[in-house]
C-alpha atoms as a PDB file:
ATOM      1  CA  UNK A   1      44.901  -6.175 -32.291  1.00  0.00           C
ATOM      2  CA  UNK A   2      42.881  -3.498 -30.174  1.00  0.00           C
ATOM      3  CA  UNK A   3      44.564  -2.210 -27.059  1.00  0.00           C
ATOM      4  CA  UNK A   4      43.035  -2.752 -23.995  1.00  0.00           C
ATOM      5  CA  UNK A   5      42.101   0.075 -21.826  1.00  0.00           C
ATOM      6  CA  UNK A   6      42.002   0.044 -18.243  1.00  0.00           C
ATOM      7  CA  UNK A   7      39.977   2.469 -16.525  1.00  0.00           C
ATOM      8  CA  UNK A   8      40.491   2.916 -12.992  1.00  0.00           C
ATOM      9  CA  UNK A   9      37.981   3.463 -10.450  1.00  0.00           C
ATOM     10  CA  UNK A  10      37.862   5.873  -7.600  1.00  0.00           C
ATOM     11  CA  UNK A  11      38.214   4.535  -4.571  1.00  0.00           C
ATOM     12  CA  UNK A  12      35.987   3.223  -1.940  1.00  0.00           C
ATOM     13  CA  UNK A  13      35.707   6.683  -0.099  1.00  0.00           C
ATOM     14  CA  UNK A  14      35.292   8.785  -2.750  1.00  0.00           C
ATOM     15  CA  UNK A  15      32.299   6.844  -4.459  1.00  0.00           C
ATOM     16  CA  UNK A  16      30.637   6.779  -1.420  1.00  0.00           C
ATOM     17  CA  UNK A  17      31.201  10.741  -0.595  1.00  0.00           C
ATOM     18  CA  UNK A  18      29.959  11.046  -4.831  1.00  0.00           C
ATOM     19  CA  UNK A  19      26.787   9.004  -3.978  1.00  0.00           C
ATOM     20  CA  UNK A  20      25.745  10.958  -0.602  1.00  0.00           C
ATOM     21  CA  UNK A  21      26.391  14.203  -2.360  1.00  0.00           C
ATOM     22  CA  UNK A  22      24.385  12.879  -5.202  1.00  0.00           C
ATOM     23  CA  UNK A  23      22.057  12.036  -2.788  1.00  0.00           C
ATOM     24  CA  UNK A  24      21.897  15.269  -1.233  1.00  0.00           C
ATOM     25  CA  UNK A  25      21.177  17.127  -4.703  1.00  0.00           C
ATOM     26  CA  UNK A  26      18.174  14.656  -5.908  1.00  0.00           C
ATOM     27  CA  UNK A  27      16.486  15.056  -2.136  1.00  0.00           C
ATOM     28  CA  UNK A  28      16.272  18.733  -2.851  1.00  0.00           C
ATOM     29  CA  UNK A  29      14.845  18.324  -6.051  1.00  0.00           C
ATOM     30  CA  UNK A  30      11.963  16.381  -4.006  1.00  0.00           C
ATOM     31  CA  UNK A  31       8.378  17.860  -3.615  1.00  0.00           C
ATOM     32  CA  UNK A  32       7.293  16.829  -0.341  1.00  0.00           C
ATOM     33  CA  UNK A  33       4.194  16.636   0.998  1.00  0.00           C
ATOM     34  CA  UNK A  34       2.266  19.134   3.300  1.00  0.00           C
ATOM     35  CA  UNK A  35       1.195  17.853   7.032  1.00  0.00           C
ATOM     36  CA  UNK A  36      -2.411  17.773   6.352  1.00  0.00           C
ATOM     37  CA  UNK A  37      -2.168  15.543   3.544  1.00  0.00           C
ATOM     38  CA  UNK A  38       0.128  13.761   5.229  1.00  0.00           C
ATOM     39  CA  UNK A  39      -2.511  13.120   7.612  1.00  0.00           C
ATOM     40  CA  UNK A  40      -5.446  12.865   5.360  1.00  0.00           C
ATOM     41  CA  UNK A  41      -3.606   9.755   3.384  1.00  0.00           C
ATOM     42  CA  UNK A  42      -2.927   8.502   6.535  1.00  0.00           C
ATOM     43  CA  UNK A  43      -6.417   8.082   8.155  1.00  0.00           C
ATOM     44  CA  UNK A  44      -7.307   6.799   4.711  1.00  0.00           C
ATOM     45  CA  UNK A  45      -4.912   3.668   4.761  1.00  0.00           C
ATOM     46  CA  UNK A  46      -5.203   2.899   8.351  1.00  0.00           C
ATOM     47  CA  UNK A  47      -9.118   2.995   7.882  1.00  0.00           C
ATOM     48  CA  UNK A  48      -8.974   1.192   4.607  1.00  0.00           C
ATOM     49  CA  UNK A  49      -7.115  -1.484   6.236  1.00  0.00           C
ATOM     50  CA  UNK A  50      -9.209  -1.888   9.519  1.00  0.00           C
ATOM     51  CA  UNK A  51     -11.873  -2.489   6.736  1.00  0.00           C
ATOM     52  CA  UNK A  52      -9.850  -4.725   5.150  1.00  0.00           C
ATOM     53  CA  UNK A  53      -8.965  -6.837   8.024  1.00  0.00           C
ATOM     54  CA  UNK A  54     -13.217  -6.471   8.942  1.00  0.00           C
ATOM     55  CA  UNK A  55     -13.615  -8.355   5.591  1.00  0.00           C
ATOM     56  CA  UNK A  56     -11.170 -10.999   5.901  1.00  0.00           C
ATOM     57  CA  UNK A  57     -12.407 -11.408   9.400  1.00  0.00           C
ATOM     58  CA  UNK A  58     -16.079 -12.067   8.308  1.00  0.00           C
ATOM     59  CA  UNK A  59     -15.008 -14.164   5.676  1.00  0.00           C
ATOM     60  CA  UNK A  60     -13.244 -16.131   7.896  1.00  0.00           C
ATOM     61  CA  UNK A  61     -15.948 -16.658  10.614  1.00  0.00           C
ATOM     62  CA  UNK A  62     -19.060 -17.722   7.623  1.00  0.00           C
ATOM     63  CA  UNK A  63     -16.005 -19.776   6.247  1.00  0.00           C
ATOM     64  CA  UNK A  64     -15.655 -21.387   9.552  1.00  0.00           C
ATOM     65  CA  UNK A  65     -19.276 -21.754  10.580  1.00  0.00           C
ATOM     66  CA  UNK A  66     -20.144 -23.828   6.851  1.00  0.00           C
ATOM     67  CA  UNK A  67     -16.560 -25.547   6.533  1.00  0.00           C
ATOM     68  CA  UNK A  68     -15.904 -26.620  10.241  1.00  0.00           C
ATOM     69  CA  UNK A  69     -19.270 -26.721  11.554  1.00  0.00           C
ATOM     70  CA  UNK A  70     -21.868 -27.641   9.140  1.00  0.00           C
ATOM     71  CA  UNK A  71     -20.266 -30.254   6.450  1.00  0.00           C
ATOM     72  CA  UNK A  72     -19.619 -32.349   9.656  1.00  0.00           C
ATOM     73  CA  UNK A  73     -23.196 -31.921  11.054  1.00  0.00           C
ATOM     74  CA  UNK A  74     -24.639 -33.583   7.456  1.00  0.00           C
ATOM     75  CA  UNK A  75     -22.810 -36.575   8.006  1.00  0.00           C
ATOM     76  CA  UNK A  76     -23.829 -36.850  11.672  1.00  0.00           C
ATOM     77  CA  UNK A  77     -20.353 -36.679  12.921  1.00  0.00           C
END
């Protein structure tokens, strides 16, 4: 019969102190980005999604005009 091993864990304090410091050594490994391009991908995804919205809006108004509008009008309601 094979012994059973229990392995203890540290406790709640010290896995959390082990995952900041963790923490801390992975953020340092990070390659962040410089403010310009920061900015650049910025204006790109706030204009992309103005456009966005634009198209949905559009959509939405022909949609409206044929759906709400004009199937009524051809059966003279």
């Amino acid at each position: 019969m094979a012994s059973d091993v229990v392995v203890q864990q540290p406790s709640l304090p010290k896995r959390v102190v082990n995952f900041y410091n963790e923490v801390v050594v992975e953020m340092k490994k990070v390659t962040w980005p410089e403010r310009p391009q920061v900015v650049q991908l910025s204006i790109g995804v706030i204009a992309l999604s103005l456009f966005i919205g634009a198209v949905i809006w559009l959509l939405d108004l022909i949609l409206q005009g044929v759906l709400v509008r004009g199937i009524p009008s051809l059966f003279g309601a």
